[in-house]
C-alpha atoms as a PDB file:
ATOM      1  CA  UNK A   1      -6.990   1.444 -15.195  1.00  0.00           C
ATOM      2  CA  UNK A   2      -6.975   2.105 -11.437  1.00  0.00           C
ATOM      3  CA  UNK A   3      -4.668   3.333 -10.567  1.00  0.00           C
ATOM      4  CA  UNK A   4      -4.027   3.638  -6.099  1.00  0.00           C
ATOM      5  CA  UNK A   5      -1.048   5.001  -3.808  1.00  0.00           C
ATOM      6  CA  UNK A   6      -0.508   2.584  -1.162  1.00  0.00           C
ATOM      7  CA  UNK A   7       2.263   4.113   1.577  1.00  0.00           C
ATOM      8  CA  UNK A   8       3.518   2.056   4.445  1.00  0.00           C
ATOM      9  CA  UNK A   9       5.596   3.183   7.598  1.00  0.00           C
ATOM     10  CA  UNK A  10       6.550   2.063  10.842  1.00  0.00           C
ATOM     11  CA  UNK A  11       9.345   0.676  12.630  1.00  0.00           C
ATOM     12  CA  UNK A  12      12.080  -2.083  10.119  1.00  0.00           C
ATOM     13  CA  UNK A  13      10.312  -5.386  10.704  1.00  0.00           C
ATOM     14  CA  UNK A  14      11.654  -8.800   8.490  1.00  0.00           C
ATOM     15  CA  UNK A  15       8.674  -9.924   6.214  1.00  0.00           C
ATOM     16  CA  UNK A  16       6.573  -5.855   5.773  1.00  0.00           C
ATOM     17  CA  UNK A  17       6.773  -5.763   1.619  1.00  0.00           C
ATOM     18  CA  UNK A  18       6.791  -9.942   2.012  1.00  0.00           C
ATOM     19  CA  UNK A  19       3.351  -9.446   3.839  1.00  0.00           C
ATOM     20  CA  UNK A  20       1.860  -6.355   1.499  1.00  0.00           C
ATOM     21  CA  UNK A  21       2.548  -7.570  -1.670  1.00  0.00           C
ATOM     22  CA  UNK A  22       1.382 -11.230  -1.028  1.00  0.00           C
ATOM     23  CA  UNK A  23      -1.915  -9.884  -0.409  1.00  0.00           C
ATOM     24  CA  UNK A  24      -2.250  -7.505  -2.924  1.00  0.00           C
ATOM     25  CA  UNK A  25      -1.374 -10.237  -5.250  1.00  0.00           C
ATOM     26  CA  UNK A  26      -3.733 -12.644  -4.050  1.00  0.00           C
ATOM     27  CA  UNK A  27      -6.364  -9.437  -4.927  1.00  0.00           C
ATOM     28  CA  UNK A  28      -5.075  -9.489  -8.252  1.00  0.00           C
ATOM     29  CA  UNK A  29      -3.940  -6.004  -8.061  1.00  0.00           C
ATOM     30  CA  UNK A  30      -0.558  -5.164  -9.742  1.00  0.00           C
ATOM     31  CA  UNK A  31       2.443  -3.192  -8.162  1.00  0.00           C
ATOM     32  CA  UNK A  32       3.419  -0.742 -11.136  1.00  0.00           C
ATOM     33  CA  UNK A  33       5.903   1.067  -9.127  1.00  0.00           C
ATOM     34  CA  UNK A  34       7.401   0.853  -5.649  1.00  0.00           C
ATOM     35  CA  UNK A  35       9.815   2.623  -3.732  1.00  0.00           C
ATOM     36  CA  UNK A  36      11.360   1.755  -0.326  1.00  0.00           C
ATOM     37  CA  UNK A  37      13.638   3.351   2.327  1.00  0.00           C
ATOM     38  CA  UNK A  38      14.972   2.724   5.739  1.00  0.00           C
ATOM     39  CA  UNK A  39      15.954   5.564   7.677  1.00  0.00           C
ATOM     40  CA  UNK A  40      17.368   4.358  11.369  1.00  0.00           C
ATOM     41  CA  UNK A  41      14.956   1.818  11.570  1.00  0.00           C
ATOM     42  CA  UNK A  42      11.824   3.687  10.162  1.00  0.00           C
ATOM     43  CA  UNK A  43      10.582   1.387   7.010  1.00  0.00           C
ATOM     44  CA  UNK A  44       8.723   3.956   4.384  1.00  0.00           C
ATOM     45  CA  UNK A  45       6.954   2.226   1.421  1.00  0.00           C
ATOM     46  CA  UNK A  46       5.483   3.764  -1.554  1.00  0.00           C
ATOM     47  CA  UNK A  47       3.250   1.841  -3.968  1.00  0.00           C
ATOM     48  CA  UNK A  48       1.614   2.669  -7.431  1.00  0.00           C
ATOM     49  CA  UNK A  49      -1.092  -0.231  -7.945  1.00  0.00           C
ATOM     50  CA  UNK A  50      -3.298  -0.701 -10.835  1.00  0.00           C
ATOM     51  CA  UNK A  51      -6.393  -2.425  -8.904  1.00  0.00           C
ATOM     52  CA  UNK A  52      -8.882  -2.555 -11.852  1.00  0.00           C
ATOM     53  CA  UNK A  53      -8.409  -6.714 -11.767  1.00  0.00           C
ATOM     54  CA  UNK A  54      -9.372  -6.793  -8.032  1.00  0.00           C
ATOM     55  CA  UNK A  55     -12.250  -8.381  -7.303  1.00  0.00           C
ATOM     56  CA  UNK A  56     -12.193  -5.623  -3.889  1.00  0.00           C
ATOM     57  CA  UNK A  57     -13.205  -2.577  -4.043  1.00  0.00           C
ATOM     58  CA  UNK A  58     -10.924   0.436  -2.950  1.00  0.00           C
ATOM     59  CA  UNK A  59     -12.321   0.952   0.235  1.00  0.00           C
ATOM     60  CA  UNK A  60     -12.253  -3.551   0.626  1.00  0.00           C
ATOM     61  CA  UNK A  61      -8.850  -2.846  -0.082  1.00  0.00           C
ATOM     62  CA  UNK A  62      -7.616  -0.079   2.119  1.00  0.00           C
ATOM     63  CA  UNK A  63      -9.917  -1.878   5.228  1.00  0.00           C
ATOM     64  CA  UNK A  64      -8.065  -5.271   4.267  1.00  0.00           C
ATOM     65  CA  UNK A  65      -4.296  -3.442   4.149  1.00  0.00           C
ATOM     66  CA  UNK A  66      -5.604  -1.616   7.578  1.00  0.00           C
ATOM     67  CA  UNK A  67      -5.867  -4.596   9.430  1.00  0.00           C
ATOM     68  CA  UNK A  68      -2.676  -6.245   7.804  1.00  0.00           C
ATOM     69  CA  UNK A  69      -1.044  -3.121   8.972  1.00  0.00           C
ATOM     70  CA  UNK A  70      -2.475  -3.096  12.602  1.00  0.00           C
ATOM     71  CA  UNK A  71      -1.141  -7.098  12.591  1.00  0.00           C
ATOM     72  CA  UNK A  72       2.327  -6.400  11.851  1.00  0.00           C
ATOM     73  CA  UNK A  73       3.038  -2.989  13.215  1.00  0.00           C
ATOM     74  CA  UNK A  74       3.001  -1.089  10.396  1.00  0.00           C
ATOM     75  CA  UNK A  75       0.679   2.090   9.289  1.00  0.00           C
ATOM     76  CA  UNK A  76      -0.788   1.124   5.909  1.00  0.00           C
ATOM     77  CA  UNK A  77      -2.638   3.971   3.220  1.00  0.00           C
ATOM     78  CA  UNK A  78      -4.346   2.964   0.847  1.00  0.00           C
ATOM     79  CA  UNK A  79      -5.367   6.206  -1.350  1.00  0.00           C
ATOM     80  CA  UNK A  80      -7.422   6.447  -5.269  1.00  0.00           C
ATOM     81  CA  UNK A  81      -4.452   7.930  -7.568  1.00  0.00           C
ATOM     82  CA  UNK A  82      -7.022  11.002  -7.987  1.00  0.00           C
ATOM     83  CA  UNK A  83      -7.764  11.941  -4.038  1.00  0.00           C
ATOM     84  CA  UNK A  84      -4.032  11.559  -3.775  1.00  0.00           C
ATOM     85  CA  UNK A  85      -2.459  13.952  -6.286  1.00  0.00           C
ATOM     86  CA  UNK A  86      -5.628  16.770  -5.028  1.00  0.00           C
ATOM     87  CA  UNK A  87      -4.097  16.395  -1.491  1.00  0.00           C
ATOM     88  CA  UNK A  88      -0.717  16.525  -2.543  1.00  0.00           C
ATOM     89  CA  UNK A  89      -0.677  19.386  -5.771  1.00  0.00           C
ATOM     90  CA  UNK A  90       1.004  22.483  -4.976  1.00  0.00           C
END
């Protein structure tokens, strides 16, 4: 299993996790977890994604969720589960 952090922010928008999560099912990649606030009209998204049925790989991905990002004014990461918990351990 693959398992990838995807985090989105930017300013409340209708249609963000519509958007995100249509395309990361059309990539056959499945949202295991997923967490989302708004905090005075800041959107933050937090995704755990098993990508091993993608036929992308993870840096297809995290190009494709770029430009999805840059189209609806959002910031879209797209991060391997491993890179992310090295940058984030204490």
């Amino acid at each position: 299993m693959k398992k990838t952090i995807i985090t989105v922010t930017g300013r409340d928008t209708v249609g963000i996790i519509a958007r995100v999560c249509t395309y990361l099912a059309e990539q056959k990649v499945n949202v295991e977890d997923i967490s989302q606030t708004i905090i005075q009209g800041f959107f933050h998204m937090m995704m755990i994604a098993d990508t091993s049925g993608s036929p992308k790989s993870a840096g297809e991905l995290a190009e494709d969720l770029n430009a999805i990002g840059e189209e609806i004014g959002v910031s879209i990461h797209c991060q391997h589960e491993d890179i992310f918990n090295m940058m984030h351990r204490v």
